[in-house]
Protein backbone atom coordinates (compact mmCIF):
# COMPACT_ATOMS: atom_id res chain seq x y z
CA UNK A 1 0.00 0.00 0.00
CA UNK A 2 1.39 3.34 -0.57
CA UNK A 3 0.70 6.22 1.15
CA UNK A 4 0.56 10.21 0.09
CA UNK A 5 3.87 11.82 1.13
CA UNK A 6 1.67 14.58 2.99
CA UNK A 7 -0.26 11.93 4.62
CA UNK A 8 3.07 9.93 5.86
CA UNK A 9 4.30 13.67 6.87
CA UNK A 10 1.28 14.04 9.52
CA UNK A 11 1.54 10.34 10.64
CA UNK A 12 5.42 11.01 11.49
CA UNK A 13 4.68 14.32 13.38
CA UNK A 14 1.28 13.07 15.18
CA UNK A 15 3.88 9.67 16.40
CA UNK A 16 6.43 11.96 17.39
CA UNK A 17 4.28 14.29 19.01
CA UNK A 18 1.39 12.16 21.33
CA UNK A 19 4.39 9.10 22.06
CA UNK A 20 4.73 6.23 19.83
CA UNK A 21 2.35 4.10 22.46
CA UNK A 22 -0.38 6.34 21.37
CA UNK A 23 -1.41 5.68 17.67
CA UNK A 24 -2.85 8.96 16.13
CA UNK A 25 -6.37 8.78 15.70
CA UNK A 26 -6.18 11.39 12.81
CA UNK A 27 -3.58 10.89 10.20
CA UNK A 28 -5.46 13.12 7.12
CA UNK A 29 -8.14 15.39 7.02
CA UNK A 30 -12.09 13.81 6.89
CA UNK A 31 -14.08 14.56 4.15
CA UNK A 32 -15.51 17.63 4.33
CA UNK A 33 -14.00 19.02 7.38
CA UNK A 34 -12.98 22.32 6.36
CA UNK A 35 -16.45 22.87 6.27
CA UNK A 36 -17.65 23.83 9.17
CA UNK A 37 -20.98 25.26 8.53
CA UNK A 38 -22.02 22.43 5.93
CA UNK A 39 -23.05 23.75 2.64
CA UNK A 40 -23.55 27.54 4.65
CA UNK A 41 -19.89 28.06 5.00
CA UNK A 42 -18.27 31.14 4.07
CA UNK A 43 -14.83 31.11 2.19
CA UNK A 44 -13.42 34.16 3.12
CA UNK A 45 -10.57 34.69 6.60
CA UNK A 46 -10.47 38.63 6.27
CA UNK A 47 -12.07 40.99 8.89
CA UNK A 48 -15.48 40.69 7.42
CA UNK A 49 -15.20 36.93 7.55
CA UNK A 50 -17.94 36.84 10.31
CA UNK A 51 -20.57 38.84 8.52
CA UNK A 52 -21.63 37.24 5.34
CA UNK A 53 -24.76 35.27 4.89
CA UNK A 54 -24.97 31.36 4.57
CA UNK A 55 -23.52 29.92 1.44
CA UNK A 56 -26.39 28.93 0.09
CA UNK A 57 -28.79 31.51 0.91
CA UNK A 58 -30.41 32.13 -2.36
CA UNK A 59 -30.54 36.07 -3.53
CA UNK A 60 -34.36 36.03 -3.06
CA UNK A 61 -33.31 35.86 0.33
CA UNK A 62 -30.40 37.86 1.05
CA UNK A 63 -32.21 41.24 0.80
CA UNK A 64 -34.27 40.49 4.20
CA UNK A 65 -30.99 39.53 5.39
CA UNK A 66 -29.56 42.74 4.28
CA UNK A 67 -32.15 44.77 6.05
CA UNK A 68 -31.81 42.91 9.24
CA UNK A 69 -27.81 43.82 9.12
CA UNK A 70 -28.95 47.44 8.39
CA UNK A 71 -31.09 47.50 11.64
CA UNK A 72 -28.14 44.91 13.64
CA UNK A 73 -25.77 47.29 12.59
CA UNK A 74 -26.82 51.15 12.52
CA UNK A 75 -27.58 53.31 15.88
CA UNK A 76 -30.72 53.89 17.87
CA UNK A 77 -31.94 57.05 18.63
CA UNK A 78 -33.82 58.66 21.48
CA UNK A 79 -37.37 59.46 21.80
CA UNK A 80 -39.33 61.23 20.21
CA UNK A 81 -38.17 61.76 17.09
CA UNK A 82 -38.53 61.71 13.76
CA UNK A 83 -36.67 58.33 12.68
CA UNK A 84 -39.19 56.62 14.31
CA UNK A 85 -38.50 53.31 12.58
CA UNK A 86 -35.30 53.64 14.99
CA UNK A 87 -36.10 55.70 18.54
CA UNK A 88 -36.81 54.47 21.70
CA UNK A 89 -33.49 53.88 22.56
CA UNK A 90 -33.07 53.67 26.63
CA UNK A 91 -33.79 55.22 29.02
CA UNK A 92 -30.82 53.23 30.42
CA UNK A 93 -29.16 51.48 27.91
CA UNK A 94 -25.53 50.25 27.22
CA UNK A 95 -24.77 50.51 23.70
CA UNK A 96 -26.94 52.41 20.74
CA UNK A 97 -26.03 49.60 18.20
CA UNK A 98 -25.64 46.13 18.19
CA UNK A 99 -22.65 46.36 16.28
CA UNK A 100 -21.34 48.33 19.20
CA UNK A 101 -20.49 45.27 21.23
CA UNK A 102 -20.76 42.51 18.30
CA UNK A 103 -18.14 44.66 16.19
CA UNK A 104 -17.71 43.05 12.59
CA UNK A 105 -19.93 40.21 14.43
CA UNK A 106 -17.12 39.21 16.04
CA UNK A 107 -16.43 38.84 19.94
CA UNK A 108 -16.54 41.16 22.65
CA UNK A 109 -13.93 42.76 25.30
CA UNK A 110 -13.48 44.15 28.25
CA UNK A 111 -13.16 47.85 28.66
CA UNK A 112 -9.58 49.39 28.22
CA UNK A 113 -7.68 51.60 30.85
CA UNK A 114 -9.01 55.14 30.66
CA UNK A 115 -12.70 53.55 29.13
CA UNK A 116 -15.52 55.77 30.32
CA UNK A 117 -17.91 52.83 28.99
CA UNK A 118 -17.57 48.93 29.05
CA UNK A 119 -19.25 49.11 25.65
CA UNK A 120 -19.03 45.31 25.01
CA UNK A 121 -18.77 44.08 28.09
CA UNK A 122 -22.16 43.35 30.56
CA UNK A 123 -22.29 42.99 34.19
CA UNK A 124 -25.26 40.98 35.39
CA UNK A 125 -26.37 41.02 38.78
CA UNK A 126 -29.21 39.26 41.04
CA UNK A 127 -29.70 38.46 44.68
CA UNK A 128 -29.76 34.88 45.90
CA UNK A 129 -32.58 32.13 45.33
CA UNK A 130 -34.21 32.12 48.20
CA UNK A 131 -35.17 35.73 48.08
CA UNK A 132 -37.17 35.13 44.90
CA UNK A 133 -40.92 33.28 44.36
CA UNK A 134 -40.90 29.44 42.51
CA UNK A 135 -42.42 31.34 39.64
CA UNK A 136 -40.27 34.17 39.69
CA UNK A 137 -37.10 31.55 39.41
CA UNK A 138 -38.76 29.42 36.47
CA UNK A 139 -39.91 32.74 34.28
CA UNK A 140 -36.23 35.11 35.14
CA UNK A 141 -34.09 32.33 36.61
CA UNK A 142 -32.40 34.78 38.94
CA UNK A 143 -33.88 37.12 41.60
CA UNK A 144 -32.95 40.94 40.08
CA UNK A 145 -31.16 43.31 42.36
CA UNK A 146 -34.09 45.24 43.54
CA UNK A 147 -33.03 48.44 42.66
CA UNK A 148 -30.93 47.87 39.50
CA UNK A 149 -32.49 44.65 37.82
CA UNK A 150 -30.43 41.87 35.99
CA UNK A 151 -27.83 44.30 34.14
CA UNK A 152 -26.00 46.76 35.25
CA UNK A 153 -26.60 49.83 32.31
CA UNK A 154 -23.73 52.56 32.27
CA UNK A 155 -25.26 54.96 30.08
CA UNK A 156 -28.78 56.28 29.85
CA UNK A 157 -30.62 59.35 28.13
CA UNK A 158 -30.38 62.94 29.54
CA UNK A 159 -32.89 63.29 32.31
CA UNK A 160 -32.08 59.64 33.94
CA UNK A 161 -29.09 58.57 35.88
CA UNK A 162 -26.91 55.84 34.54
CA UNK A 163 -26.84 52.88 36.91
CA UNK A 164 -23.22 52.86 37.20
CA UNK A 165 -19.70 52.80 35.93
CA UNK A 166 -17.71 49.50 35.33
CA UNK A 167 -13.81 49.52 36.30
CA UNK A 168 -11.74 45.67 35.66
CA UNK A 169 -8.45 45.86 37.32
CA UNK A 170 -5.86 42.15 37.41
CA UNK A 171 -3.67 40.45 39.64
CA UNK A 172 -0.98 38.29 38.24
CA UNK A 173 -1.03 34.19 38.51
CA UNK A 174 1.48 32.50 37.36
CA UNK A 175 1.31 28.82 36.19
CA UNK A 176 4.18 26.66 34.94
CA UNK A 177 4.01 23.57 32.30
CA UNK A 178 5.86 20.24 33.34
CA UNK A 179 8.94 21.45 30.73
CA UNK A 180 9.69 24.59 32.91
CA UNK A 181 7.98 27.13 30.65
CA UNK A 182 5.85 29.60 32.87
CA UNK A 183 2.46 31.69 31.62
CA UNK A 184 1.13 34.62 33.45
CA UNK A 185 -2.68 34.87 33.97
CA UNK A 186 -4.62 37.67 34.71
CA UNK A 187 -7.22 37.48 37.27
CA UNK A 188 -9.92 40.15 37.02
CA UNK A 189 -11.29 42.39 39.92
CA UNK A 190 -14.40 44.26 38.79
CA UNK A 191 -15.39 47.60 40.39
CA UNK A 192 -18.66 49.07 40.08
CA UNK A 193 -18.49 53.13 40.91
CA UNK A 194 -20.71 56.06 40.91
CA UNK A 195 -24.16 53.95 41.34
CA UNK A 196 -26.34 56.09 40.41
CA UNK A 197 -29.78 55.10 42.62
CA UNK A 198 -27.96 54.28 45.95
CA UNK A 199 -25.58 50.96 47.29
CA UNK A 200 -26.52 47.37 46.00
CA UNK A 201 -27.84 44.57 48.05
CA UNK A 202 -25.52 43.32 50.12
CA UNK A 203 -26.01 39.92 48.71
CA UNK A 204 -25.53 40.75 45.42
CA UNK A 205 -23.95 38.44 42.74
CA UNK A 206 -21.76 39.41 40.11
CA UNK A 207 -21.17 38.23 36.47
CA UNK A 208 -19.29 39.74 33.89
CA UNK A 209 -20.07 38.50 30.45
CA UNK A 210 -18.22 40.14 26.87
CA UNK A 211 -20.16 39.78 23.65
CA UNK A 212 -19.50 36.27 21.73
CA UNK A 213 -19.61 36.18 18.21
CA UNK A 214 -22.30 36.01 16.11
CA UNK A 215 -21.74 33.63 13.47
CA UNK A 216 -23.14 30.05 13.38
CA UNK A 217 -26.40 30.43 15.66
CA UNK A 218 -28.84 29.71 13.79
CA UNK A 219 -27.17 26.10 13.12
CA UNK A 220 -26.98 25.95 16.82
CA UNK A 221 -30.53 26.13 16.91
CA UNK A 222 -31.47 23.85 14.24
CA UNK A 223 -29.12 20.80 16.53
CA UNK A 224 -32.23 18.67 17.02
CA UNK A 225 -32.56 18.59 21.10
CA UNK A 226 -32.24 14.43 21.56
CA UNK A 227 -28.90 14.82 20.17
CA UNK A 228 -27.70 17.50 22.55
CA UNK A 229 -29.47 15.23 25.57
CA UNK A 230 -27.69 12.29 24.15
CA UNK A 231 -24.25 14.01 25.36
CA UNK A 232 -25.60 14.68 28.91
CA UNK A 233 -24.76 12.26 31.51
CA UNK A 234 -25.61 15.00 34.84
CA UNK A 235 -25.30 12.03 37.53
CA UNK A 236 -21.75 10.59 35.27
CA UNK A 237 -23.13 7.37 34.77
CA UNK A 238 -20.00 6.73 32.71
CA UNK A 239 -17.83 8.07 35.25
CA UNK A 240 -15.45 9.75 33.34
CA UNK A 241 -16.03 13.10 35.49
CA UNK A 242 -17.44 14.76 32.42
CA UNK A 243 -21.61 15.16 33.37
CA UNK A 244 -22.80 18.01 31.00
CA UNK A 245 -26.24 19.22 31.86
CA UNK A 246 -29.07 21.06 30.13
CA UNK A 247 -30.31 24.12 31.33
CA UNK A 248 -34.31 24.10 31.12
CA UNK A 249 -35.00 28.22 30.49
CA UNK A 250 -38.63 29.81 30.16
CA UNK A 251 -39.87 30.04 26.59
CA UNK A 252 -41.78 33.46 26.46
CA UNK A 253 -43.62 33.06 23.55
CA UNK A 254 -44.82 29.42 24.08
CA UNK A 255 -44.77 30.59 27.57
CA UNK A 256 -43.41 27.22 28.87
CA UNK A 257 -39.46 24.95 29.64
CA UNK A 258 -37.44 24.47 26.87
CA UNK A 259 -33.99 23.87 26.64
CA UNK A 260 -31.87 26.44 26.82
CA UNK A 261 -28.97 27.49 24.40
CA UNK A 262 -27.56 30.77 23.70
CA UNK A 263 -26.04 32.83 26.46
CA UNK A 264 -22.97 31.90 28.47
CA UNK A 265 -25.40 29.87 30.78
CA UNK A 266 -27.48 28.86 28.04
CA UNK A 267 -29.89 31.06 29.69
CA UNK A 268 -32.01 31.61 26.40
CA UNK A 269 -33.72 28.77 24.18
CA UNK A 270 -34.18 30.71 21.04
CA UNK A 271 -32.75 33.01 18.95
CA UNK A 272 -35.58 35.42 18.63
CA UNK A 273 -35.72 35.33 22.45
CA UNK A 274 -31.79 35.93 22.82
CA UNK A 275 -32.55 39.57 20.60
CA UNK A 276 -35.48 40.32 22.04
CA UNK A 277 -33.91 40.52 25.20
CA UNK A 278 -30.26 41.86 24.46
CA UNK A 279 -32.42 44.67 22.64
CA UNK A 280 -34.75 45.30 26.37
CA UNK A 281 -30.86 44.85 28.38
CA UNK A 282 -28.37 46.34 26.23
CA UNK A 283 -30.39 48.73 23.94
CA UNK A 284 -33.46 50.15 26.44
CA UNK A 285 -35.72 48.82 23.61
CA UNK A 286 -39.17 47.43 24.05
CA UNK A 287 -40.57 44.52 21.66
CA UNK A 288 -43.92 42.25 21.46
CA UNK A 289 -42.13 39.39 23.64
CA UNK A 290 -40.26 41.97 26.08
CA UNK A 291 -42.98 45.11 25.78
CA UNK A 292 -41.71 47.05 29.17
CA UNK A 293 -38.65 49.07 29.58
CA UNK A 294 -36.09 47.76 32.09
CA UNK A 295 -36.75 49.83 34.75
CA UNK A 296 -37.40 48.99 37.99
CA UNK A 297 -39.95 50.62 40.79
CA UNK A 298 -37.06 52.49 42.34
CA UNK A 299 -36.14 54.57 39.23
CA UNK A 300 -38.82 57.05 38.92
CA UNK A 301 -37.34 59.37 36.05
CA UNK A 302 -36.70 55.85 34.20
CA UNK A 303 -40.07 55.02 34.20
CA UNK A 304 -41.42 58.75 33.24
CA UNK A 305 -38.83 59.43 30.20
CA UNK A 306 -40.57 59.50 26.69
CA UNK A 307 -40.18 55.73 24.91
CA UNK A 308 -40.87 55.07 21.00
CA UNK A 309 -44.25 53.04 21.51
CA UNK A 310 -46.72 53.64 18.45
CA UNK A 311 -49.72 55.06 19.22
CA UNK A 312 -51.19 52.11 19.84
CA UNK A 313 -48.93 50.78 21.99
CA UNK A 314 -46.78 49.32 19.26
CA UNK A 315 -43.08 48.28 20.65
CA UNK A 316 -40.17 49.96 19.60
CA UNK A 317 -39.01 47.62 18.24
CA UNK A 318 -41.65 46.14 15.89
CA UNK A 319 -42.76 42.61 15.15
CA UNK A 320 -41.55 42.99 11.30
CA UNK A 321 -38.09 44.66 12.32
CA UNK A 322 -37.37 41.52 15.13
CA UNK A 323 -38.42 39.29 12.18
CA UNK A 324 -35.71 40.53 10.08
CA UNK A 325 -32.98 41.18 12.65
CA UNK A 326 -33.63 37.26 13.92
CA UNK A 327 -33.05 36.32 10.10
CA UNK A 328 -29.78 38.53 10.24
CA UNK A 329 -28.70 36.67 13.61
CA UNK A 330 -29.94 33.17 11.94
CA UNK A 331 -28.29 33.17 8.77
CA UNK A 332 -23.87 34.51 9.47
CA UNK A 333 -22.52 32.36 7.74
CA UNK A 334 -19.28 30.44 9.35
CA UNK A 335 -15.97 30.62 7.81
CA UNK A 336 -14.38 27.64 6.29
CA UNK A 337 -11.54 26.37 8.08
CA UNK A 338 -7.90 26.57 6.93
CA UNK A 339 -4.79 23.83 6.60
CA UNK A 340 -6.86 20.72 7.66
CA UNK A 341 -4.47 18.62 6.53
CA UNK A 342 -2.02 19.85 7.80
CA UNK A 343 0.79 18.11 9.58
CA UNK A 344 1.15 20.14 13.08
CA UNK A 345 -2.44 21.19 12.82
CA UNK A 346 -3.63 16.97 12.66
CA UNK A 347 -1.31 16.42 15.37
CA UNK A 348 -2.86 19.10 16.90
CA UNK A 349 -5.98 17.34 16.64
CA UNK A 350 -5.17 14.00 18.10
CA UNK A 351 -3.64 16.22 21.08
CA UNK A 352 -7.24 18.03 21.38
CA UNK A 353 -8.62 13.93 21.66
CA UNK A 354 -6.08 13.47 23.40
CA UNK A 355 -6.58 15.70 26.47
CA UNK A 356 -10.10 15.12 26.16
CA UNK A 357 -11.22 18.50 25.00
CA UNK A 358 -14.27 16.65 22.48
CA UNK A 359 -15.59 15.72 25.94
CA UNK A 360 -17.27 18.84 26.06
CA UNK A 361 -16.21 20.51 22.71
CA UNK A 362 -18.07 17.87 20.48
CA UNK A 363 -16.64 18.27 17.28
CA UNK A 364 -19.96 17.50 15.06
CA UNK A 365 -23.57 17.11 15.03
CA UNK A 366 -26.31 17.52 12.01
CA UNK A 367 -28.78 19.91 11.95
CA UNK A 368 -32.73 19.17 11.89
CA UNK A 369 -34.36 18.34 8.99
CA UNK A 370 -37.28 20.77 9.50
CA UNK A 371 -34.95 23.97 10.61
CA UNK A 372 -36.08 27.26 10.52
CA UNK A 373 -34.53 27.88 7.01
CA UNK A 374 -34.38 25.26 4.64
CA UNK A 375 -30.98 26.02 4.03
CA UNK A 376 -29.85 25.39 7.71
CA UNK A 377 -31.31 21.76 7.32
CA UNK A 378 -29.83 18.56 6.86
CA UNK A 379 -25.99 20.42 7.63
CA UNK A 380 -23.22 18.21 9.22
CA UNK A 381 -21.61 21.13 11.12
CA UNK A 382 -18.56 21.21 13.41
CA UNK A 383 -19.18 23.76 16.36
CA UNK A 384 -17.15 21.88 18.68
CA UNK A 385 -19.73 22.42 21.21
CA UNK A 386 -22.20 20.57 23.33
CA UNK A 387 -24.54 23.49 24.64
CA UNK A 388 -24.45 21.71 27.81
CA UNK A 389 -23.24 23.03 31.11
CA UNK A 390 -19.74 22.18 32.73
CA UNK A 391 -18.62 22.74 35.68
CA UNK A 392 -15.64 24.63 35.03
CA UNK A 393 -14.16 24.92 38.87
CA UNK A 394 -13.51 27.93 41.39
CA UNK A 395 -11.08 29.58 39.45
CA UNK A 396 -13.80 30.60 36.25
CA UNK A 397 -16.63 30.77 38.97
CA UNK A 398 -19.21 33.56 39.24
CA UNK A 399 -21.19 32.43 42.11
CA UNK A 400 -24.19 33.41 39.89
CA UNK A 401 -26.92 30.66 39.47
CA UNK A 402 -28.92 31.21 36.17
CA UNK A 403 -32.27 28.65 35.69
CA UNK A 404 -30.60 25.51 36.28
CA UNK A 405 -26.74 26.82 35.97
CA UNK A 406 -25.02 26.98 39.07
CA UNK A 407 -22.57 29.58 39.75
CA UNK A 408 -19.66 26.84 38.65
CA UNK A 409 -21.81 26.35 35.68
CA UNK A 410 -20.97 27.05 31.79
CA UNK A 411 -22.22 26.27 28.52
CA UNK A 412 -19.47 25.35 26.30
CA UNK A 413 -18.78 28.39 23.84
CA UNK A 414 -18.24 26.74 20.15
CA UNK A 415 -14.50 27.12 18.72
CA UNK A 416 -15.17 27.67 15.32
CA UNK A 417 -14.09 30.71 14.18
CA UNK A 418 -11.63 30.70 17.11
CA UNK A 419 -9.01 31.18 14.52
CA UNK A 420 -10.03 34.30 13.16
CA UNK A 421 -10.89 36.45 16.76
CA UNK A 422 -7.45 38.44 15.91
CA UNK A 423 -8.52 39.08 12.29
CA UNK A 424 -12.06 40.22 12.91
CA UNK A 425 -12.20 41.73 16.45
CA UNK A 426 -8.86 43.32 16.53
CA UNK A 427 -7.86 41.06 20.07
CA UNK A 428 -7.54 37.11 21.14
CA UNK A 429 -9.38 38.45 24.81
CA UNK A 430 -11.44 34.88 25.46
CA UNK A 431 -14.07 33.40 27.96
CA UNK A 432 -16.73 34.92 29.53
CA UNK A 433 -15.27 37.75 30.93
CA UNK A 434 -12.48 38.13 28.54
CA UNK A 435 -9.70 37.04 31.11
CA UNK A 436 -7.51 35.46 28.66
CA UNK A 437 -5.52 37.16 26.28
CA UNK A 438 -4.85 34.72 24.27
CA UNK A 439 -5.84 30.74 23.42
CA UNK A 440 -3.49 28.89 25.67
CA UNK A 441 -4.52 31.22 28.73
CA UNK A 442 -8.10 30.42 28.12
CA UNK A 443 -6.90 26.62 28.19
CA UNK A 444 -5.27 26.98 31.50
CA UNK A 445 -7.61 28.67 32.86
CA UNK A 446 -10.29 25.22 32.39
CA UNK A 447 -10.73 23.43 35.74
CA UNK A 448 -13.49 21.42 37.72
CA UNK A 449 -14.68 18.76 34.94
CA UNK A 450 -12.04 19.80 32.55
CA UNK A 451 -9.40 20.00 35.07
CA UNK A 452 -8.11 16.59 33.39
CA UNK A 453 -7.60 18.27 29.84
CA UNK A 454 -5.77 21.04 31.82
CA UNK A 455 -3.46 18.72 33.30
CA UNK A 456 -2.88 17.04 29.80
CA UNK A 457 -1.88 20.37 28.58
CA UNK A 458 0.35 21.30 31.38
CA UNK A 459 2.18 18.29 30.38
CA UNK A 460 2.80 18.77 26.49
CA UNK A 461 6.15 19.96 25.53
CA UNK A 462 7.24 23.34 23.60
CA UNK A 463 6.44 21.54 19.79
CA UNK A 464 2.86 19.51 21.33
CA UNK A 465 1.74 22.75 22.67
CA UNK A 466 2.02 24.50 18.95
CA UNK A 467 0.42 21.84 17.48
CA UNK A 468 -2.34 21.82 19.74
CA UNK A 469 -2.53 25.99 19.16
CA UNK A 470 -2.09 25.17 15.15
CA UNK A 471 -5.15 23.00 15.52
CA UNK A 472 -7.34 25.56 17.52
CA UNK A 473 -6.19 28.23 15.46
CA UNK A 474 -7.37 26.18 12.10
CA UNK A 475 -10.95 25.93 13.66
């Protein structure tokens, strides 16, 4: 039998690099594993690589998608005025876009040193559990901070106090690799300054959260739910320490549980749900399935400012403009990946098995046949993601509970893209907070049910730990 010299290249470098006990489970590329979005990849890796429509969205449809991007993209405006397609922004608010934080649809970060705004960066708060009602914990899943909510809003229209200023300061942790090489961590500190309708709760939790990016969600969506159920194991009946558990959210418009998974908790169950809110939290805007503003009893000038409801009591936000933003949000294409075959990225690969990391990062599922868009149907996609929830240990901890996430508790973020953060967003700032600076940080940062993989990694030597990065960094 002969075999392809680039073939018998990776098969070398994969021996020399996992330990010739350890045959490589990957010596070439599978079929069709550059595409990672099925037949809605993208093939383009420049800056706008994150904000192109599906592949094979036909033209018919790209104008809707067009006109959600218009309305995803441009600035809000206050009420009253005359762009009324687009006021009604605030009265407390964080952002006037949602470009603002999703910038080029790519990934968030936290707010720079001199920063009068976090921008792209949220702070969610609540009080604990057993301060809130059974209902109030199935419809929410948190109990708000009485006086400020579930989100902390920095900015607000003239007239109304902002809630508060957000300051992240780090402390330096170093960790070391079995080789002798050492890597600084940063671990953040957030301060919350000039609150702007008197002190918190004293029992108030925390939880900083940075945009994600935007690409791929509606394929997420379209992952039938037995096959995300099939990787749960919450009591690890298998024991290999890995459980992975659903979080069951409130569906507002069937008004009932489903299964929840956008959101770093997988707080939200649909896509349309995930805007409708992120446009009431981030933007001040009222729609059909969110129709109040978010402010609470205590903020009297909140509740009196002028809002952009029709005469009629229309939302802001209107049933035909959430239609097309959710199409926007639905149909971002994901970029293809690059060098699948090659050498130090396959290596990489069987490293990733390896440690473990498809544990939780499950490399591939296929999307329902009856998706929301025909086009999303039928896809064998590679998100490396379960959409369950992890453990993930103190260090990563937020002491926050969310529906059924405890405050130990997140959903796997996909990887795809991962490759291209530095391209499109300007920075390589990863997890929830934005903590790491860079891939291998966010890595050592995993612990609690990952704390295996970790411990893997910690292990691999100066050439292993490239290959593992060339991998990620192909995805």
């Amino acid at each position: 039998m002969t075999v392809p010299l680039r073939s018998s290249l990776a098969l070398l470098l994969a021996l020399v690099l996992t330990g010739c006990e350890d045959a490589p489970r990957f010596t070439q590329a599978e079929p069709g594993e550059a595409l990672s979005g099925g037949a809605t990849t993208v093939q383009r890796s420049d800056k706008h690589a994150f904000s192109l429509p599906s592949a094979n969205l036909p033209p018919v449809k790209r104008v809707d998608f067009s006109v959600g991007n218009s309305f995803f993209r441009n600035p809000w405006v206050i009420a009253p005025s005359t762009t009324t397609a687009r006021d009604g922004l605030g009265p407390l608010f964080n952002t006037n876009g949602c470009q603002n934080c999703h910038i080029r649809d790519g990934r968030g970060h936290p707010p720079e040193p001199g920063d009068s705004n976090a921008v792209s960066m949220l702070v969610r708060l609540s009080i604990p559990d057993s301060a809130g009602t059974a209902e109030v914990l199935q419809r929410v899943g948190v109990v708000p901070e009485p006086v400020y909510g579930t989100q902390l809003q920095d900015m607000a229209v003239p007239g109304v106090a902002p809630e508060g200023k957000i300051r992240v300061e780090y402390d330096p942790l170093t960790v070391r690799f079995r080789d002798g090489m050492q890597v600084e961590l940063r671990q953040p500190t957030l301060s919350i300054t000039q609150l702007g309708y008197g002190p918190l709760h004293p029992d108030t939790h925390i939880s900083v959260r940075i945009a994600p990016p935007m690409i791929g969600l509606g394929l997420l969506e379209a992952i039938p739910e037995a096959a995300i159920l099939a990787n749960a194991d919450p009591e690890n009946q298998d024991g290999d320490a890995i459980s992975g558990r659903p979080n069951w959210v409130w569906d507002e418009a069937r008004q009932q549980v489903a299964l929840g998974r956008f959101g770093w908790k997988a707080g939200q169950p649909t896509l349309n749900q995930q805007n409708a809110h992120a446009f009431a939290g981030d933007l001040g805007l009222t729609t059909r399935l969110l129709p109040f503003d978010d402010c609470t009893p205590a903020q009297t000038a909140c509740l009196q400012a002028p809002n952009g409801n029709g005469p009629q009591g229309e939302p802001e936000v209107s049933d035909n403009i959430l239609r097309l933003v959710e199409f926007y949000t639905r149909n971002l294409g994901v970029p293809a990946r690059r060098q699948v075959d090659d050498p130090q990225v396959l290596a990489g690969k069987n490293l990733f098995f390896k440690a473990g990391c498809q544990q939780c990062h499950t490399p591939q599922f296929t999307t329902h046949a009856d998706a929301a868009e025909p086009e999303l149907a039928n896809q064998i996609i590679r998100p490396y993601t379960d959409l369950l929830l992890h453990d993930m240990g103190e260090g990563l901890a937020d002491n926050r509970s969310e529906f059924q996430a405890t405050g130990r508790e997140w959903r796997t973020p996909p990887l795809w893209g991962l490759g291209l953060t530095q391209t499109v967003s300007g920075h390589t700032q990863l997890l929830h907070d934005g903590r790491a600076r860079n891939v291998l940080e966010a890595i050592l940062w995993h612990g609690g049910e990952a704390q295996a993989a970790q411990r893997q990694v910690l292990a691999f030597d100066a050439q292993q730990r490239a290959a593992l990065l060339a991998f990620l960094n192909s995805l």
